[in-house]
PDB file of N, CA and C in Angstrom:
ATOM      1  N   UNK A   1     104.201 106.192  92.575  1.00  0.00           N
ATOM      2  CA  UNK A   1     104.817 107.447  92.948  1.00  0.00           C
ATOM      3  C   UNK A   1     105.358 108.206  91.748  1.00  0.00           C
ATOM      4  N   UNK A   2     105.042 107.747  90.736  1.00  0.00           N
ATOM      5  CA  UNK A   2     105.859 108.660  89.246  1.00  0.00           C
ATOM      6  C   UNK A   2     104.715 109.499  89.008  1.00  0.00           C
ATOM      7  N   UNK A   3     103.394 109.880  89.953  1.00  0.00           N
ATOM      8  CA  UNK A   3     102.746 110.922  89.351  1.00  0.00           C
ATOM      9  C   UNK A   3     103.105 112.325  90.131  1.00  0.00           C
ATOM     10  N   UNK A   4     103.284 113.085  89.290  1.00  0.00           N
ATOM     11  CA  UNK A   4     103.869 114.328  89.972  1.00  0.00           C
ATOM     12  C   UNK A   4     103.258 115.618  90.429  1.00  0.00           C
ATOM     13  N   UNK A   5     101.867 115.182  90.171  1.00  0.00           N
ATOM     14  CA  UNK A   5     100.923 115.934  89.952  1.00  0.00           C
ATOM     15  C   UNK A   5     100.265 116.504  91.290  1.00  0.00           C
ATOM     16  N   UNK A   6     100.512 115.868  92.360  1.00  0.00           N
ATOM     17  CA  UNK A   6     100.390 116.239  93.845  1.00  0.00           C
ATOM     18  C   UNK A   6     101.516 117.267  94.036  1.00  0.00           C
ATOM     19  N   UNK A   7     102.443 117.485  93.809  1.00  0.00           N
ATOM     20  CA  UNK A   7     103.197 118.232  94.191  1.00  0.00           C
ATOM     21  C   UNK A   7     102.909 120.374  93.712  1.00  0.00           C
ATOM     22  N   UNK A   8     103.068 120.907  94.618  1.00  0.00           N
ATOM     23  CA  UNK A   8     102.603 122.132  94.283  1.00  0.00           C
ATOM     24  C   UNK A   8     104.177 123.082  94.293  1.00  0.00           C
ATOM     25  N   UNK A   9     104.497 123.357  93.016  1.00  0.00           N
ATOM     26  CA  UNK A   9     105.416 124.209  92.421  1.00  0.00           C
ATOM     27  C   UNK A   9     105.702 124.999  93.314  1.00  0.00           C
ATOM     28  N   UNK A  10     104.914 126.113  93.928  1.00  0.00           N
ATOM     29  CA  UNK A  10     104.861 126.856  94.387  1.00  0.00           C
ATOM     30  C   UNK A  10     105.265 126.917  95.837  1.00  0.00           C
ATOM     31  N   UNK A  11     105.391 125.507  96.401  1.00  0.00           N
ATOM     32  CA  UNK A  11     106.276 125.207  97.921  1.00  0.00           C
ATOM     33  C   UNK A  11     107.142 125.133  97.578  1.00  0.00           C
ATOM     34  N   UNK A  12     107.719 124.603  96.568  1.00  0.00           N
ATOM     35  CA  UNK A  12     109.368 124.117  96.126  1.00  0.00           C
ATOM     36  C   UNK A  12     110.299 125.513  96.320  1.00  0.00           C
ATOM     37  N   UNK A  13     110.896 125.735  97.401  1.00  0.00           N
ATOM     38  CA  UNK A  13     112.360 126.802  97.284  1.00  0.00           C
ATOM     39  C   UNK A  13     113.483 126.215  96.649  1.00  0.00           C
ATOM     40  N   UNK A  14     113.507 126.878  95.261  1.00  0.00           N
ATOM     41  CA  UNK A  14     114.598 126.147  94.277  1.00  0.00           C
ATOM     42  C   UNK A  14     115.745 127.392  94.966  1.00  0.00           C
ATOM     43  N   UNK A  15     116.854 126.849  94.518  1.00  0.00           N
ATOM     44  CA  UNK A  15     118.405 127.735  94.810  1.00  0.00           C
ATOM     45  C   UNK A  15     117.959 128.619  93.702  1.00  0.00           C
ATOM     46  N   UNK A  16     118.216 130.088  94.079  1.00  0.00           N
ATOM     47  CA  UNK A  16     118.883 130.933  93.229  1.00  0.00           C
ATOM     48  C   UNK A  16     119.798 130.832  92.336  1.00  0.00           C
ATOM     49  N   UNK A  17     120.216 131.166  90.906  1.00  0.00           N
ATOM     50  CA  UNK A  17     121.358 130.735  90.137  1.00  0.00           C
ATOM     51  C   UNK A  17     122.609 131.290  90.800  1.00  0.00           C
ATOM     52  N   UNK A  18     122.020 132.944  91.158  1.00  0.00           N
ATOM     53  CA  UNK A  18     123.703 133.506  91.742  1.00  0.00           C
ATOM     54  C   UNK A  18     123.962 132.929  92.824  1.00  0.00           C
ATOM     55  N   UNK A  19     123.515 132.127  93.720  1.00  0.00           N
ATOM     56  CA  UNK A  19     124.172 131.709  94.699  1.00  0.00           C
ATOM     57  C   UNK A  19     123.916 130.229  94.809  1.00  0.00           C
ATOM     58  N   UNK A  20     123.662 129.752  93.765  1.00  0.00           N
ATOM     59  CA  UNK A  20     123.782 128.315  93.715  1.00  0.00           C
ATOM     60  C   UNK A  20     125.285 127.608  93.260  1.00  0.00           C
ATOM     61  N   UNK A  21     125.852 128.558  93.194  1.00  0.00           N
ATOM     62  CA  UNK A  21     127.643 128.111  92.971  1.00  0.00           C
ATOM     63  C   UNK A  21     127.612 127.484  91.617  1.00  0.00           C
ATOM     64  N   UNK A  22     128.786 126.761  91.227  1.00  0.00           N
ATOM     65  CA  UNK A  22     128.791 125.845  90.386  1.00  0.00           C
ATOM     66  C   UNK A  22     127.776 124.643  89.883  1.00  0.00           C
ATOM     67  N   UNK A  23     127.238 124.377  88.749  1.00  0.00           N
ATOM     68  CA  UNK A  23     126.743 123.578  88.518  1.00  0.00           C
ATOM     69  C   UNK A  23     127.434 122.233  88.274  1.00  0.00           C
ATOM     70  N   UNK A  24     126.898 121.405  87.848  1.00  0.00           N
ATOM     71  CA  UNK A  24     127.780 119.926  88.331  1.00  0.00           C
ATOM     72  C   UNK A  24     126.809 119.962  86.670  1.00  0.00           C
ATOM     73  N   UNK A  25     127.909 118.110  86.325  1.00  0.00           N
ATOM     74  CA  UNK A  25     126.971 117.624  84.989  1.00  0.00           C
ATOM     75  C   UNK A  25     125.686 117.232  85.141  1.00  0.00           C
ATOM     76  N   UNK A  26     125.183 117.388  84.205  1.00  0.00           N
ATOM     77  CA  UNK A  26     123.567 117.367  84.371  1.00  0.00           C
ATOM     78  C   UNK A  26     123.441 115.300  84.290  1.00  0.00           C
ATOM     79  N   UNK A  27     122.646 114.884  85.338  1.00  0.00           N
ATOM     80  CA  UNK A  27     122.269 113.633  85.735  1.00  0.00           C
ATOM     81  C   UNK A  27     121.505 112.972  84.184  1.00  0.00           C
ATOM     82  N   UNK A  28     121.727 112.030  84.128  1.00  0.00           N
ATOM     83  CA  UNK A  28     121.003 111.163  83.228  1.00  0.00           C
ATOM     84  C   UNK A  28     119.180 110.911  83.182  1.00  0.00           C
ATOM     85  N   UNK A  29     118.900 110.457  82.969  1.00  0.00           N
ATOM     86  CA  UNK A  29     117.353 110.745  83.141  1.00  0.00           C
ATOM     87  C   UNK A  29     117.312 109.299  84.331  1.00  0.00           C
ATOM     88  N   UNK A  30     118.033 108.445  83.613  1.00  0.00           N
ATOM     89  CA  UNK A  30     118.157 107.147  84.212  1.00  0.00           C
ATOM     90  C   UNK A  30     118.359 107.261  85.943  1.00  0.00           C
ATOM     91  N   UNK A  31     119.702 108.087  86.026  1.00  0.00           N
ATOM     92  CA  UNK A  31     120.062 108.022  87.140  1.00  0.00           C
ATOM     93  C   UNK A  31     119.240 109.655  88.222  1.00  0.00           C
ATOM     94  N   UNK A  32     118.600 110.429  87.693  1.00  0.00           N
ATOM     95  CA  UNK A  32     117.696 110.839  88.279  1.00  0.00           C
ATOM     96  C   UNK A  32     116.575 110.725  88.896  1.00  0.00           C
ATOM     97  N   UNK A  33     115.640 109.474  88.399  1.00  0.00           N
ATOM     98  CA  UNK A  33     115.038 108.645  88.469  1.00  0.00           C
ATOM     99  C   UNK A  33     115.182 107.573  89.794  1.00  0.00           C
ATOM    100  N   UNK A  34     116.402 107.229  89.821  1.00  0.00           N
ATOM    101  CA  UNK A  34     116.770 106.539  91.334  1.00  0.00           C
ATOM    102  C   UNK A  34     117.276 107.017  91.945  1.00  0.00           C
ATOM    103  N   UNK A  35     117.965 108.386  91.973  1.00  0.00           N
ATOM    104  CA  UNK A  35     118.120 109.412  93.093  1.00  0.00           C
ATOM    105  C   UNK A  35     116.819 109.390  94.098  1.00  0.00           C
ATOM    106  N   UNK A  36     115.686 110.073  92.800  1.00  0.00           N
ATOM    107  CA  UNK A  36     114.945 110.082  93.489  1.00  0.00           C
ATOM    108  C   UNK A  36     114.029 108.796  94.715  1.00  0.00           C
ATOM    109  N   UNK A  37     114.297 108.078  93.856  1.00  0.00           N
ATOM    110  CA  UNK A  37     113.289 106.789  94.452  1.00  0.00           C
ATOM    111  C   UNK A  37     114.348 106.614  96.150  1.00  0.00           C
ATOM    112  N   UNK A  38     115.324 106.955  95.953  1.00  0.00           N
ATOM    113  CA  UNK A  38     116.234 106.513  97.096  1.00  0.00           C
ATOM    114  C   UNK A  38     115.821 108.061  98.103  1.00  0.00           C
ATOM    115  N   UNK A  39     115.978 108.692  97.797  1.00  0.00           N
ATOM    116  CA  UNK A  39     115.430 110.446  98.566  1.00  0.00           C
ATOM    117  C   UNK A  39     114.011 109.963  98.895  1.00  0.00           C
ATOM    118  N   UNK A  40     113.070 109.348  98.304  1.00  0.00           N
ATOM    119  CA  UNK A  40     111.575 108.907  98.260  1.00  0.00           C
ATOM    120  C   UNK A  40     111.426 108.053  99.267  1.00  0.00           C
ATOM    121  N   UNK A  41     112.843 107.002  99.508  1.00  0.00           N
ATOM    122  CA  UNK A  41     112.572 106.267 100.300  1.00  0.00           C
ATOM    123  C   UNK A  41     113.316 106.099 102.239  1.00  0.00           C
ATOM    124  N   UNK A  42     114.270 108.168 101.583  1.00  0.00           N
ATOM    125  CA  UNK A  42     115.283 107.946 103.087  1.00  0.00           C
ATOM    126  C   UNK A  42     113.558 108.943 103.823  1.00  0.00           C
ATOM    127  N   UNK A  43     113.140 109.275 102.785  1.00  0.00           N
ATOM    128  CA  UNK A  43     111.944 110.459 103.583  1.00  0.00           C
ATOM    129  C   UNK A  43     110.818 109.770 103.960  1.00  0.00           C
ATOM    130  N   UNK A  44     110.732 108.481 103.512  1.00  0.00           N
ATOM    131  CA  UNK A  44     109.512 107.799 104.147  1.00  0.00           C
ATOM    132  C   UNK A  44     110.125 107.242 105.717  1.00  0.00           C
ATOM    133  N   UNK A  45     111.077 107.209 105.841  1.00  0.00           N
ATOM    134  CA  UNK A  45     111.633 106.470 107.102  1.00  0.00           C
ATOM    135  C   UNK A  45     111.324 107.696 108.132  1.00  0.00           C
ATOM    136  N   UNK A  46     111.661 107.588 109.769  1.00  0.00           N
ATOM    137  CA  UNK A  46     112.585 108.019 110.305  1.00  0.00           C
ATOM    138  C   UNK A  46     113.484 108.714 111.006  1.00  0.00           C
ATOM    139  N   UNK A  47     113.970 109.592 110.905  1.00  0.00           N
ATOM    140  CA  UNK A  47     115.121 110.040 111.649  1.00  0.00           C
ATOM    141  C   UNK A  47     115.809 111.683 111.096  1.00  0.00           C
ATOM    142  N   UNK A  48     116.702 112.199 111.368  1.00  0.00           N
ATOM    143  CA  UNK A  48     117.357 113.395 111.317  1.00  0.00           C
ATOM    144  C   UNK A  48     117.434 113.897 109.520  1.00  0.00           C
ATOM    145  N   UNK A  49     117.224 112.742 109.054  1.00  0.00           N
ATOM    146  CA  UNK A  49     117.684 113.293 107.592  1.00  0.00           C
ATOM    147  C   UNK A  49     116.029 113.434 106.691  1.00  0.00           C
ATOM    148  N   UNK A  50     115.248 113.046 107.127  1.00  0.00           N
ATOM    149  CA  UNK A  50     114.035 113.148 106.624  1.00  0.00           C
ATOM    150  C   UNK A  50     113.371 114.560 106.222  1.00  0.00           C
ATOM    151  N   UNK A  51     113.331 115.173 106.856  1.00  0.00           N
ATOM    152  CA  UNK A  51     113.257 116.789 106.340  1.00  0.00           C
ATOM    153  C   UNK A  51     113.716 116.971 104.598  1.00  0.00           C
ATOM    154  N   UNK A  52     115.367 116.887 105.020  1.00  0.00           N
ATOM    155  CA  UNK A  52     116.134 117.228 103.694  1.00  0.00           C
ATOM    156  C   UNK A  52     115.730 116.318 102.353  1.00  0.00           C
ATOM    157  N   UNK A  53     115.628 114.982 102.890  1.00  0.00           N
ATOM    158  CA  UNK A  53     115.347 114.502 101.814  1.00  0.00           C
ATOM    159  C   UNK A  53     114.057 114.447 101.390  1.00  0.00           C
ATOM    160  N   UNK A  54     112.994 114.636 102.038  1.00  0.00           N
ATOM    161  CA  UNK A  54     111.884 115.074 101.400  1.00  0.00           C
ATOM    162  C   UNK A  54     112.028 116.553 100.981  1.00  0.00           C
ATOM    163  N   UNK A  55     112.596 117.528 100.930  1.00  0.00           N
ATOM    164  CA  UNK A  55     112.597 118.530 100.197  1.00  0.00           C
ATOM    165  C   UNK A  55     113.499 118.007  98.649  1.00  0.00           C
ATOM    166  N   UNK A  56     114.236 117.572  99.046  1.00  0.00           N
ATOM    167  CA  UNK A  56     115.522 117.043  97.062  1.00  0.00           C
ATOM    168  C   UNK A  56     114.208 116.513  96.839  1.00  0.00           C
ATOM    169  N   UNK A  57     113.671 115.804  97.266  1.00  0.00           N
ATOM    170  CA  UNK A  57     112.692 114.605  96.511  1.00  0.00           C
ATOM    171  C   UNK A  57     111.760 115.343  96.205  1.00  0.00           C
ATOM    172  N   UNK A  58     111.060 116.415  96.594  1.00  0.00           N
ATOM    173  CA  UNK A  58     110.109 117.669  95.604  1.00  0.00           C
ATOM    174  C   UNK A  58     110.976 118.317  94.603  1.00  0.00           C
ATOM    175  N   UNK A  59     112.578 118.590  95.025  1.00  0.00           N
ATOM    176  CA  UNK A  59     112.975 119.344  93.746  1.00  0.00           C
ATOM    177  C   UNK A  59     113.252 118.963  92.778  1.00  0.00           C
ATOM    178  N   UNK A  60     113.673 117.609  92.843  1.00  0.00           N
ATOM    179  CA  UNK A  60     113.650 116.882  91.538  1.00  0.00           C
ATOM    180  C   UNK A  60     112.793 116.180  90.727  1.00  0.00           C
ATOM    181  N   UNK A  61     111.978 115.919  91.504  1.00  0.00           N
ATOM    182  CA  UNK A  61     110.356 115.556  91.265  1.00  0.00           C
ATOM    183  C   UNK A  61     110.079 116.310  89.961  1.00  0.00           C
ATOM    184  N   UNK A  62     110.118 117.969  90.856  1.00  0.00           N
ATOM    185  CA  UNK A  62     109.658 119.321  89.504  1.00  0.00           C
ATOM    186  C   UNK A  62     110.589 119.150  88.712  1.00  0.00           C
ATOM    187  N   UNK A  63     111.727 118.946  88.673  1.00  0.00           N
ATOM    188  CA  UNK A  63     112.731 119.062  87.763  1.00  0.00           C
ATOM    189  C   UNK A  63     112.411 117.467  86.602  1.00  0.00           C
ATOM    190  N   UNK A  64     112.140 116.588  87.053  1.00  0.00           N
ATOM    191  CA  UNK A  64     112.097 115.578  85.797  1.00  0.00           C
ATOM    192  C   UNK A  64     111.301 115.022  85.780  1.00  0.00           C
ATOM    193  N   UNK A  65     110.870 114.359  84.368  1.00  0.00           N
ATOM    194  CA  UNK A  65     109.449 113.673  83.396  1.00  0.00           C
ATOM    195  C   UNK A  65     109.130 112.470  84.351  1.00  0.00           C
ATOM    196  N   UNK A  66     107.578 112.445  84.324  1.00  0.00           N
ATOM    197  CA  UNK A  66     107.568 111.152  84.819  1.00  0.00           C
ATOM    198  C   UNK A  66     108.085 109.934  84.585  1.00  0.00           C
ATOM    199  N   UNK A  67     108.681 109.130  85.410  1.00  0.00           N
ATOM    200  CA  UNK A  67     109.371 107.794  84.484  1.00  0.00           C
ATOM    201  C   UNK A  67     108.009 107.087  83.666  1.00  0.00           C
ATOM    202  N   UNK A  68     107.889 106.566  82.901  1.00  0.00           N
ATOM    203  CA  UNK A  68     106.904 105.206  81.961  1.00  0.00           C
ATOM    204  C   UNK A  68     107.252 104.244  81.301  1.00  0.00           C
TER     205      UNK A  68
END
């Protein structure tokens, strides 16, 4: 799943900056990496939250390097 290359940019609705509020500290590469795998794995299940987390799990996808 670290190839990112299925994913099409162009579905991803990123937040706007002006109304994306405050930014928070920027995540580690480390701990972006298992955000995702955990978003990767509430969206393979399931239930009410699957939607959302398969959308974080495309936006961060675009947002960081493949792990290797």
């Amino acid at each position: 799943m670290d190839d990112h290359e299925h994913l099409d940019l162009d579905e991803i609705e990123f937040a706007p900056m002006e109304t994306a509020g405050e930014r928070l500290p920027l995540l580690t590469l480390h701990e972006a990496h298992d955000l995702l795998t955990l978003l990767r794995r509430v969206a393979a299940e399931y239930g009410a939250h699957v939607p959302e987390a398969g959308r974080w799990a495309k936006e961060i996808a675009a947002r960081v390097p493949s792990q290797e």
